[in-house]
N, C-alpha and C. Protein backbone atom coordinates (compact mmCIF):
# COMPACT_ATOMS: atom_id res chain seq x y z
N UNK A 1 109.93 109.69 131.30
CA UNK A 1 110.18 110.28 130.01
C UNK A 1 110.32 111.79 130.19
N UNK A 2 111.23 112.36 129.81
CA UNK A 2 111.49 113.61 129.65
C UNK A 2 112.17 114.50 128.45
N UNK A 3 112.13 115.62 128.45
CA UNK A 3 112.84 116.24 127.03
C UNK A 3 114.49 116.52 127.47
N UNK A 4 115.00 115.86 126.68
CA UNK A 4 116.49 115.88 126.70
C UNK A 4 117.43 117.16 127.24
N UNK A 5 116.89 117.86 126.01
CA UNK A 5 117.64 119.38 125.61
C UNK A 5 117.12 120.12 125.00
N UNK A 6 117.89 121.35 125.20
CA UNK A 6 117.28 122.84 125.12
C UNK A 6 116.47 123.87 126.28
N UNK A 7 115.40 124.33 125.83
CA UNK A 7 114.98 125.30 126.85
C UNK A 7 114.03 124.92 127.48
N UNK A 8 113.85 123.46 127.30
CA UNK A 8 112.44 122.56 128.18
C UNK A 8 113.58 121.34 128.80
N UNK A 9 114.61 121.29 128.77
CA UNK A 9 115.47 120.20 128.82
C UNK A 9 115.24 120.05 130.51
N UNK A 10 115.27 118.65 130.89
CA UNK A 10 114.33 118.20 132.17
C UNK A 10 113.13 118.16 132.14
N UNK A 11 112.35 118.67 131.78
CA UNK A 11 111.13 118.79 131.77
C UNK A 11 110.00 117.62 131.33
N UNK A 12 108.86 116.76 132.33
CA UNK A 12 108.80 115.81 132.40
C UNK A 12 107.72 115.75 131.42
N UNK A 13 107.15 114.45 130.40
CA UNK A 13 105.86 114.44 129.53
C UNK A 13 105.60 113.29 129.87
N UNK A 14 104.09 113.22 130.09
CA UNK A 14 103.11 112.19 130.23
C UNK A 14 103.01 111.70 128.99
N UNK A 15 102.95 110.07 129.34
CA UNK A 15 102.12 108.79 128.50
C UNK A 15 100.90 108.41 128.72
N UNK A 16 100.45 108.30 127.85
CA UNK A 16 99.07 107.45 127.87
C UNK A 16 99.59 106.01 129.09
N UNK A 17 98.42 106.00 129.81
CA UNK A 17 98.18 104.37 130.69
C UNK A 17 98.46 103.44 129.37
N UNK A 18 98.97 102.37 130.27
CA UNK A 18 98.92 101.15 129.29
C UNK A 18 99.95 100.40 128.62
N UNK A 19 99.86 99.68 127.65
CA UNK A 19 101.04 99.84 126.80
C UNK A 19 100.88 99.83 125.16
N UNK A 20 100.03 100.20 124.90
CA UNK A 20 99.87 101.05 123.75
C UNK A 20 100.50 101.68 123.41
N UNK A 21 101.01 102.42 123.67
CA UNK A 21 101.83 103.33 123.12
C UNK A 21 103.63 103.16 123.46
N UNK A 22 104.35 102.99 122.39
CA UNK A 22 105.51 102.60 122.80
C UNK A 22 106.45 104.14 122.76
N UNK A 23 106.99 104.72 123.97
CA UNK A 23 107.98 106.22 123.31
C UNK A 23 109.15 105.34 123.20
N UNK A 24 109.65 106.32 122.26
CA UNK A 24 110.98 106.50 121.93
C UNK A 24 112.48 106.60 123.21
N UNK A 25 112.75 105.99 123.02
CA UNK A 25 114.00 105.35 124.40
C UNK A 25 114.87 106.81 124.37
N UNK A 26 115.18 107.62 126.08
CA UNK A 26 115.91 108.58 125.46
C UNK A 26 117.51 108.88 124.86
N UNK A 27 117.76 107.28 125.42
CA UNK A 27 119.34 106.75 124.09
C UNK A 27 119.01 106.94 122.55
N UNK A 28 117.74 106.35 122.08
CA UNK A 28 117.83 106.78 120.57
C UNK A 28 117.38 107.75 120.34
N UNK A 29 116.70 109.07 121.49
CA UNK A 29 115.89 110.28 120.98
C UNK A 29 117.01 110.94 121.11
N UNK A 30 118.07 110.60 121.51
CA UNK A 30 119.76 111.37 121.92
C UNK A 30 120.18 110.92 120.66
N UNK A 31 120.17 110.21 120.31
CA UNK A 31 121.13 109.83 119.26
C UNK A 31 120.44 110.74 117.95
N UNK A 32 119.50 110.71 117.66
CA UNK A 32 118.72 110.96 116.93
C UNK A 32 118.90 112.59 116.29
N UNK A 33 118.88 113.38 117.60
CA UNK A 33 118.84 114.67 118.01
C UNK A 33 120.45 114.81 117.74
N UNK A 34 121.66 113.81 117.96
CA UNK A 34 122.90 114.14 117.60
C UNK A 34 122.50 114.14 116.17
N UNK A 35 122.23 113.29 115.84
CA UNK A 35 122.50 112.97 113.56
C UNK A 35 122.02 114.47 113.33
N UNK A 36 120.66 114.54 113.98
CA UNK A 36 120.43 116.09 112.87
C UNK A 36 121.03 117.46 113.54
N UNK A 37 121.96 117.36 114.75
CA UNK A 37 122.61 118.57 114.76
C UNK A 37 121.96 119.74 115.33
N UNK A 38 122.72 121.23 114.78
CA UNK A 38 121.73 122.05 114.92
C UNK A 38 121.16 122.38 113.70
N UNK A 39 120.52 121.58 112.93
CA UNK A 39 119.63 121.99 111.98
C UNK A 39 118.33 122.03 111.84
N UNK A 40 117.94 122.64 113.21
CA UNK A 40 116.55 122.37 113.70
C UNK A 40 115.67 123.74 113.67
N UNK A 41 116.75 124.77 113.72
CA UNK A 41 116.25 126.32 113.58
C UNK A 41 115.38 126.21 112.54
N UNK A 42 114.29 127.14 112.68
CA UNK A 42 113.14 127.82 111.59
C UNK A 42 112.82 126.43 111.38
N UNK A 43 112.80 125.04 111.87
CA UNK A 43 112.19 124.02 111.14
C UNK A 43 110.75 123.66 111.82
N UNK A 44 109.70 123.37 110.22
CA UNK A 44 108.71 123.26 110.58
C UNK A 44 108.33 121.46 110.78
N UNK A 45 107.91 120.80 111.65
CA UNK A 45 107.99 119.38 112.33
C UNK A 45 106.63 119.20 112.12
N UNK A 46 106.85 117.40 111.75
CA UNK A 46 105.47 116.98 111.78
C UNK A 46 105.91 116.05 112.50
N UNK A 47 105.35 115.04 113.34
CA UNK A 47 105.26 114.20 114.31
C UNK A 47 104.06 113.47 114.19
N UNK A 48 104.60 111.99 113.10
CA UNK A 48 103.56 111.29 113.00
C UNK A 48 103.31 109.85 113.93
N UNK A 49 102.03 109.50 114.18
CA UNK A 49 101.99 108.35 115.18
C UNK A 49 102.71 108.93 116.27
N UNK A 50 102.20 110.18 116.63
CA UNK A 50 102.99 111.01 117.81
C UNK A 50 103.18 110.24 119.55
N UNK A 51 101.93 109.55 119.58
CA UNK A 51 102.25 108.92 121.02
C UNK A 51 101.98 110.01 121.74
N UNK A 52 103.16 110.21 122.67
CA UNK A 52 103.28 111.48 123.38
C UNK A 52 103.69 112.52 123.17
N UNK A 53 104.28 112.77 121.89
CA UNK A 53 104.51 114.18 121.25
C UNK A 53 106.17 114.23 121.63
N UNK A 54 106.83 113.20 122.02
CA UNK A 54 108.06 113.16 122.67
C UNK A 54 109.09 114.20 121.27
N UNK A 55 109.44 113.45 120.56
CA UNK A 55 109.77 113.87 119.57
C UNK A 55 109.83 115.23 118.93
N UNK A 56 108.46 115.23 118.71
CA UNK A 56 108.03 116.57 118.28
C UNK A 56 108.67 117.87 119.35
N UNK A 57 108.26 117.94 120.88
CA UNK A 57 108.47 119.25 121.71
C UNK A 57 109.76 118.70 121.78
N UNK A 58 110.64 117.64 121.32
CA UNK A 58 112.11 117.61 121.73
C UNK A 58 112.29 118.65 120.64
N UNK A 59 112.43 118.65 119.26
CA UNK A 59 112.12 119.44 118.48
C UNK A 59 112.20 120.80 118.94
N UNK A 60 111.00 121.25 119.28
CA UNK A 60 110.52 122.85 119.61
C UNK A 60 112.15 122.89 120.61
N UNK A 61 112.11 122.04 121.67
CA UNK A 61 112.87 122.63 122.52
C UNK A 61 114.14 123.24 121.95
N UNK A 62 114.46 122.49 120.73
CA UNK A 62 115.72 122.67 120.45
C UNK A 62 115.63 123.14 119.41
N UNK A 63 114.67 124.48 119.33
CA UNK A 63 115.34 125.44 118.20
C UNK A 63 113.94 125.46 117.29
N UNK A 64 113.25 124.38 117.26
CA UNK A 64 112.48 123.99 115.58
C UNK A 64 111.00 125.35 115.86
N UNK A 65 110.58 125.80 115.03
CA UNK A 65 109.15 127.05 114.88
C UNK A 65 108.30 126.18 115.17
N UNK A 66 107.79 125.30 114.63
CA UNK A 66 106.56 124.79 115.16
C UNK A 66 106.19 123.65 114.86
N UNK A 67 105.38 122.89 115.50
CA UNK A 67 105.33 120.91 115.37
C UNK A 67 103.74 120.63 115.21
N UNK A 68 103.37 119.85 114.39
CA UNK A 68 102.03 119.34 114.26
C UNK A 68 102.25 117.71 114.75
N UNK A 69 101.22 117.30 115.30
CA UNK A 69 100.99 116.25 116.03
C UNK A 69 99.88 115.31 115.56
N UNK A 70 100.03 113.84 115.04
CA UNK A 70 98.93 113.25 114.02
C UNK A 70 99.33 112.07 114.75
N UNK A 71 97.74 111.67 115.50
CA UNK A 71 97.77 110.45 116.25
C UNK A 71 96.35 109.71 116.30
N UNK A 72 95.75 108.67 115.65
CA UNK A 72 94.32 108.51 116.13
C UNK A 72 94.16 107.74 117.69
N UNK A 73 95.01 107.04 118.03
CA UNK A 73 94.57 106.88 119.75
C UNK A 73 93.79 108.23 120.38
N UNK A 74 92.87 108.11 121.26
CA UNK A 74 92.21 109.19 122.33
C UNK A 74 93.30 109.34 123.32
N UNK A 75 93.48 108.36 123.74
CA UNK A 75 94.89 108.55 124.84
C UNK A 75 95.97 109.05 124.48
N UNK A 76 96.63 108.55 123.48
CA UNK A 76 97.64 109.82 122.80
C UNK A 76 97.19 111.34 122.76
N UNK A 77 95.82 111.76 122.12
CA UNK A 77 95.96 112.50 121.44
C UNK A 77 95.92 113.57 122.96
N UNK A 78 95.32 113.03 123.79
CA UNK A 78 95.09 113.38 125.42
C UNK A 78 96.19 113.72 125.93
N UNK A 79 97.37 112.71 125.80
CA UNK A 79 98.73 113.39 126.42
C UNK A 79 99.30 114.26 125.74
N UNK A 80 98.93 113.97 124.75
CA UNK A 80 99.85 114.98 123.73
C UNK A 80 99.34 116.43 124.10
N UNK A 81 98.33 116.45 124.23
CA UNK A 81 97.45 117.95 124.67
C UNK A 81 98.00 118.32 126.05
N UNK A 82 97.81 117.30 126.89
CA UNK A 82 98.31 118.38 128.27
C UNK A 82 99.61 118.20 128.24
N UNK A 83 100.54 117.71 127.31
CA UNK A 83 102.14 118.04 127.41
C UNK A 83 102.45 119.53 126.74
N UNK A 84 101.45 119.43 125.42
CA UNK A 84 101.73 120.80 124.96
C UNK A 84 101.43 122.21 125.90
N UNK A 85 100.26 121.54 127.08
CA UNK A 85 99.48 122.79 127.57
C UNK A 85 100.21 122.92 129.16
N UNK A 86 101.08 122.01 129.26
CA UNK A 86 101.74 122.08 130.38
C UNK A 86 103.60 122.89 129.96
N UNK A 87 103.89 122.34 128.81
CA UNK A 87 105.14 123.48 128.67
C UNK A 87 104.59 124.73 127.90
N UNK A 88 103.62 124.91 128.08
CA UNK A 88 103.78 126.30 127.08
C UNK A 88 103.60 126.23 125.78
N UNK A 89 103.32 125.72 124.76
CA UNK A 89 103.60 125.49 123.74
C UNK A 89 102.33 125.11 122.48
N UNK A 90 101.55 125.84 123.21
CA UNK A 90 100.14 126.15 122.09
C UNK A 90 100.41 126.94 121.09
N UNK A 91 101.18 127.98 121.14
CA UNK A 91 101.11 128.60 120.23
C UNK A 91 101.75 128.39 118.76
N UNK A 92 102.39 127.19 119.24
CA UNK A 92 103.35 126.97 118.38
C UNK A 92 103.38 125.60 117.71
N UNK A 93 102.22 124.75 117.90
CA UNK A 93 101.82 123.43 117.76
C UNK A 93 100.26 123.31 117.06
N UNK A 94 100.03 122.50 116.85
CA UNK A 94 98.77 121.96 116.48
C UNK A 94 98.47 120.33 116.74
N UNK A 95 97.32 119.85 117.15
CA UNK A 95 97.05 118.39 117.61
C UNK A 95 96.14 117.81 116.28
N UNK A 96 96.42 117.09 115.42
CA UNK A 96 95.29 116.24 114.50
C UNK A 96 95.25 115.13 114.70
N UNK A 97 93.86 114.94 115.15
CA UNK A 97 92.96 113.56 115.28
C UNK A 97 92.92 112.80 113.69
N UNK A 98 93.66 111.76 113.34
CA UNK A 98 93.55 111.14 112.17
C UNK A 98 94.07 109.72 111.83
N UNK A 99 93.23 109.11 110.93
CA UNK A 99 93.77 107.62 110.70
C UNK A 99 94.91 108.05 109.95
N UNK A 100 96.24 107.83 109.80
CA UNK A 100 97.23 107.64 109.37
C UNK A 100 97.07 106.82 108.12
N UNK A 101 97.04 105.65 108.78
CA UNK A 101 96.99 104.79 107.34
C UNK A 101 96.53 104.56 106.15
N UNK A 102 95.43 105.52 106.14
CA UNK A 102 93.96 105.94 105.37
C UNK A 102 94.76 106.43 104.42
N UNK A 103 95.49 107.38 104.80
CA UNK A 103 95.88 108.97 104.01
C UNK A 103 96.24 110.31 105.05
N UNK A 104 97.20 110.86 104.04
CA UNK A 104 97.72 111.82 104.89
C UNK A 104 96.45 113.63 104.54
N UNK A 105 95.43 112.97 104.13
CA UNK A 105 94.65 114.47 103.48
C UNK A 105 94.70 115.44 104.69
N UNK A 106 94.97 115.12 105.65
CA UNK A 106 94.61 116.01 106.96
C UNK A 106 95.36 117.22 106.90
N UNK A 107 97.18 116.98 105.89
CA UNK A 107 98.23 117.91 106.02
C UNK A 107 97.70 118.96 104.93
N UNK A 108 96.76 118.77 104.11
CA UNK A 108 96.44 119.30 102.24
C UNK A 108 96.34 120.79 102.90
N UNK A 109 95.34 121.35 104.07
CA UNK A 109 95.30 122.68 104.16
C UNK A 109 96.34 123.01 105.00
N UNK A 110 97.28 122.54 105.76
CA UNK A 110 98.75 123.25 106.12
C UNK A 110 99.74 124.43 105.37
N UNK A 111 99.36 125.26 105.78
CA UNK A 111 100.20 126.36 105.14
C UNK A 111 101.67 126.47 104.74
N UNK A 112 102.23 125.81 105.50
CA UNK A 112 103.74 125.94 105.31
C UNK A 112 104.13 124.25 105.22
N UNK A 113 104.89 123.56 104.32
CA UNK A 113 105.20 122.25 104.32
C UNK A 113 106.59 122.38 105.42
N UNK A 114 106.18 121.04 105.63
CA UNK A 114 106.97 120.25 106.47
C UNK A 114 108.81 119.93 106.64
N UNK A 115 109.78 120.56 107.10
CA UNK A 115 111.40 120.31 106.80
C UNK A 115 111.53 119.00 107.12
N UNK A 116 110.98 118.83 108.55
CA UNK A 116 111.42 117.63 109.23
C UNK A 116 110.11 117.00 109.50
N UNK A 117 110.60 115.54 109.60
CA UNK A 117 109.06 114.81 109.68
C UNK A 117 109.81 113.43 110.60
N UNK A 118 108.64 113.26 111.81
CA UNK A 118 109.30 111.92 112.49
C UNK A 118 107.98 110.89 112.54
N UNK A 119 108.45 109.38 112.26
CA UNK A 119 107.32 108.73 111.69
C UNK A 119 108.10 107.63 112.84
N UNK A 120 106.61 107.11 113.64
CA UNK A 120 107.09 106.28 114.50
C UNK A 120 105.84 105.34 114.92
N UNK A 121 105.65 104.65 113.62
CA UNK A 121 104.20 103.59 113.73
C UNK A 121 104.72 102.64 114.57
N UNK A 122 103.71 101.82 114.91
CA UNK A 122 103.53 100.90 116.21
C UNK A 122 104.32 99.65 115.40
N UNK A 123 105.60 98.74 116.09
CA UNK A 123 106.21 97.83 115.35
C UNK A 123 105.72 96.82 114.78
N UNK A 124 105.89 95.96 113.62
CA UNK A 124 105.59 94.91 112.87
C UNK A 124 104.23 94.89 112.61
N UNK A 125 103.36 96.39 112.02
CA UNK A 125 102.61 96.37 111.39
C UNK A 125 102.33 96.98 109.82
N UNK A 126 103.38 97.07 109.14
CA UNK A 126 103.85 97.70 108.06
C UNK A 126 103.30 99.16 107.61
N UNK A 127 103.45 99.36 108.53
CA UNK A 127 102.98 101.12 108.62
C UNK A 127 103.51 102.22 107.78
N UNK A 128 105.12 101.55 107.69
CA UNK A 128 105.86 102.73 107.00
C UNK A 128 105.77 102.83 105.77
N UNK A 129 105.57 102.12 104.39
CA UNK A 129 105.49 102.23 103.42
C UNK A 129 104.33 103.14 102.65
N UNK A 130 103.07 102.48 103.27
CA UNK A 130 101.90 103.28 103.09
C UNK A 130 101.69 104.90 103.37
N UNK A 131 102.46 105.05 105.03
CA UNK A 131 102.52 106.07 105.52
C UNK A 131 103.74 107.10 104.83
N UNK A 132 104.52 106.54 104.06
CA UNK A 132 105.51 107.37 103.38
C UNK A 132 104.90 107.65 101.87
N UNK A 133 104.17 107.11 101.62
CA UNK A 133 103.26 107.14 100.07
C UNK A 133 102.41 108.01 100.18
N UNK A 134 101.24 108.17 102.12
CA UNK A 134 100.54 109.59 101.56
C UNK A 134 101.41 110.43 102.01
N UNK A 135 102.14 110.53 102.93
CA UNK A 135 103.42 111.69 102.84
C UNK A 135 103.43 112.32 101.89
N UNK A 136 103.93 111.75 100.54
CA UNK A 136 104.41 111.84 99.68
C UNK A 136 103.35 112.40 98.58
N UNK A 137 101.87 111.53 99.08
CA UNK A 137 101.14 112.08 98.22
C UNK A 137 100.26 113.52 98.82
N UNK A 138 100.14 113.78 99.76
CA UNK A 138 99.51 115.09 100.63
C UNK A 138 100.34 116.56 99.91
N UNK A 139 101.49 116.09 99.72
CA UNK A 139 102.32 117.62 98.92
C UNK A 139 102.60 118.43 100.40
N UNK A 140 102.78 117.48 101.45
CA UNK A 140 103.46 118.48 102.85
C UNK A 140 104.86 118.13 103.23
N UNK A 141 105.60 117.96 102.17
CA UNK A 141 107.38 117.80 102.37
C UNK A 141 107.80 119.09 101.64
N UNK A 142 108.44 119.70 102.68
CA UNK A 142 109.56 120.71 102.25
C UNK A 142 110.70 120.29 100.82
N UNK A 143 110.64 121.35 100.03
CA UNK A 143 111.85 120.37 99.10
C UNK A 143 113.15 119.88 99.85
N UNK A 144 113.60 120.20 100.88
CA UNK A 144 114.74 119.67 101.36
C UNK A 144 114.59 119.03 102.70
N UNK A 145 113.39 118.56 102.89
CA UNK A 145 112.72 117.66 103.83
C UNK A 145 114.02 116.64 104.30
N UNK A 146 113.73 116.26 105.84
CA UNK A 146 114.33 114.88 106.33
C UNK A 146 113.17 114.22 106.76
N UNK A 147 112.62 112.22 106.51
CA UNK A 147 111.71 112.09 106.98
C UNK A 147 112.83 111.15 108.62
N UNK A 148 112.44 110.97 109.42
CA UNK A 148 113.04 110.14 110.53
C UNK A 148 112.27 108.83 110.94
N UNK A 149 112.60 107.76 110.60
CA UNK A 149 111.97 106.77 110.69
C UNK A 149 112.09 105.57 111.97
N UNK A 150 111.43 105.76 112.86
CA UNK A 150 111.96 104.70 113.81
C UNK A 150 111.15 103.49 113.47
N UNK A 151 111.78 101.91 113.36
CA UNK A 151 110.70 101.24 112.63
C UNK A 151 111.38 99.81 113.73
N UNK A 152 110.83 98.53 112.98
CA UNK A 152 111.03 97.44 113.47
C UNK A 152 112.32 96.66 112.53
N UNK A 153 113.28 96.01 113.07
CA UNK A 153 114.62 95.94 112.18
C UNK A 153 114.13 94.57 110.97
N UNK A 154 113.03 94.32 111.38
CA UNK A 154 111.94 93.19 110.63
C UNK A 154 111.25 93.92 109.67
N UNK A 155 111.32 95.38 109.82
CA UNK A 155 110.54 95.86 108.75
C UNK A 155 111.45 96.68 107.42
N UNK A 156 111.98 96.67 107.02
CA UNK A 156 112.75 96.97 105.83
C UNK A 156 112.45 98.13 105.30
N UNK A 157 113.23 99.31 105.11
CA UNK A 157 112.74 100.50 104.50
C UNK A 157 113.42 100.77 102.97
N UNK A 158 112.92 100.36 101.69
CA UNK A 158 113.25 100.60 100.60
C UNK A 158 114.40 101.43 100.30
N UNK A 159 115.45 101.76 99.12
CA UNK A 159 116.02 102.65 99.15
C UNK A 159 115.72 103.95 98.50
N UNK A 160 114.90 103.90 98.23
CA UNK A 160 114.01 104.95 97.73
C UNK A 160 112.78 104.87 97.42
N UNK A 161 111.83 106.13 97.71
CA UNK A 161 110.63 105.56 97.63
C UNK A 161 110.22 107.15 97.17
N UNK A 162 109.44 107.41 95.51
CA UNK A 162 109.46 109.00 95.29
C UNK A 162 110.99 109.93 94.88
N UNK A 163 110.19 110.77 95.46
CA UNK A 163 111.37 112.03 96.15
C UNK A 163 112.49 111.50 97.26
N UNK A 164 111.83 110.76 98.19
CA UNK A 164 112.67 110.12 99.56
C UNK A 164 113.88 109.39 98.93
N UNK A 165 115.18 109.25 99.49
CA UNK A 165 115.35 108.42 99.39
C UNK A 165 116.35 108.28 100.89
N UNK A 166 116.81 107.37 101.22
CA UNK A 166 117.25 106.46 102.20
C UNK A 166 118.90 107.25 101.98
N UNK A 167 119.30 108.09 103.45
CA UNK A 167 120.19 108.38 103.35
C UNK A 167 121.64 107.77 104.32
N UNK A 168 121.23 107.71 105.25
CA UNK A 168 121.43 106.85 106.35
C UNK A 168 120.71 105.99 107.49
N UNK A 169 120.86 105.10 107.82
CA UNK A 169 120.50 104.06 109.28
C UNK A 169 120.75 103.30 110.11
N UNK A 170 120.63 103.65 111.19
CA UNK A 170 121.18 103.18 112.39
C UNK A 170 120.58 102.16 113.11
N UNK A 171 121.29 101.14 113.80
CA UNK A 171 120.61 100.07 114.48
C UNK A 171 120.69 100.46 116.04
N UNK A 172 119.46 100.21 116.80
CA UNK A 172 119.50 100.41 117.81
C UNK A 172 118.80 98.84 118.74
N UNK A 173 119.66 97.84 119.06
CA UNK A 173 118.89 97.06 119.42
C UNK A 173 117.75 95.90 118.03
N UNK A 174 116.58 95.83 118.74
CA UNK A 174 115.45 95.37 117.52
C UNK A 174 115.21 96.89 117.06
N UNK A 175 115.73 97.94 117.09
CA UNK A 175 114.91 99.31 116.88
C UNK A 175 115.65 99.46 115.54
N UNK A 176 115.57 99.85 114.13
CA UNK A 176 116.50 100.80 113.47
C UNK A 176 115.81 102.45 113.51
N UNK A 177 116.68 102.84 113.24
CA UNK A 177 116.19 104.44 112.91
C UNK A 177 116.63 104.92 111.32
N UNK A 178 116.09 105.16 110.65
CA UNK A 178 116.33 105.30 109.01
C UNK A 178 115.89 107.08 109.20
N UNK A 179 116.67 107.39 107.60
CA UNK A 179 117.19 108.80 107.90
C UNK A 179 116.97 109.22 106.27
N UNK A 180 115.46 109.76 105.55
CA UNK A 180 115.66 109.42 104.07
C UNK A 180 115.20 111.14 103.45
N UNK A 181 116.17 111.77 102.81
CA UNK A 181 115.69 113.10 102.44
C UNK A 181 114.98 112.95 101.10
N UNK A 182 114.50 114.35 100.99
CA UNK A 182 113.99 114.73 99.88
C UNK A 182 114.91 115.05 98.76
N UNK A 183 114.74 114.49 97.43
CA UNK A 183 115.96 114.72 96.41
C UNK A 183 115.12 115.28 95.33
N UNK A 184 115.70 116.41 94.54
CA UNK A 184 114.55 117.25 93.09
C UNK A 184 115.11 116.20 92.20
């Protein structure tokens, strides 16, 4: 596993042992990284069910200010730390230890809300609905937010849900990737 592109591009990130943790294939973290372009400048990233933070420092690499990282595995939250502390990139990150599914209260004291948000729960456990509800309810979406959804093609993402709604999605395999902004 490595970061695609930008100014970390090559650059290798550790996984947790095991198989717990599933990353993101770097065909759909390419593809992914094509849909949103360069609209990554000044963007502030959240990286939920981070895994290895893949996502997120693809992000930083390519342009984005700064990425928060929300994972309750120990082993995640472990790689995620020495990936950040191995490229450089403390200053510009943050790691939160948190149940996800509970509630998103962890984001409530974040200073600056969120542009971009990548949500990548573990497949065929209906993660995304709940997890897009405290999204939604924490008050950490930018008004012109994108959330990025990598999910299970078994799991169905509403066409709107809130503010969100479902703008585009792509099939990758059993993988889709859903693509749902923020609308006033």
């Amino acid at each position: 596993m490595r970061v695609i592109s930008g100014t970390l591009k090559g650059r290798r990130l550790r996984a947790p042992a095991g198989m717990a943790t599933r990353p993101t294939a770097d065909r759909i973290k390419e593809s992914v990284f094509n849909i949103l372009g360069g609209s990554l400048l000044t963007r502030n990233v959240l990286d939920l069910f981070a895994g290895t933070g893949a996502l997120g420092i693809e992000a930083l690499s390519r342009g984005a200010s700064s990425a928060v990282f929300v994972d309750q595995a120990k082993a995640s939250l472990s790689a995620i730390r020495y990936n950040i502390r191995e490229l450089g990139l403390e200053d510009r990150t943050r790691v939160i230890h948190w149940n996800i599914l509970k509630n998103l209260n962890c984001l409530i004291p974040e200073r600056d809300a969120f542009d971009l948000v990548f949500l990548d729960p573990p497949y065929e456990t209906n993660a995304v609905a709940p997890t897009l509800t405290g999204l939604l309810s924490s008050g950490a979406l930018a008004s012109a937010a994108r959330v990025v959804i990598e999910h299970s093609s078994r799991e169905p993402i509403v066409h709107a849900m809130g503010k969100l709604v479902l703008m585009d999605q792509r099939r990758f395999g059993k993988t889709l990737v859903s693509f749902m902004d923020t609308m006033l």
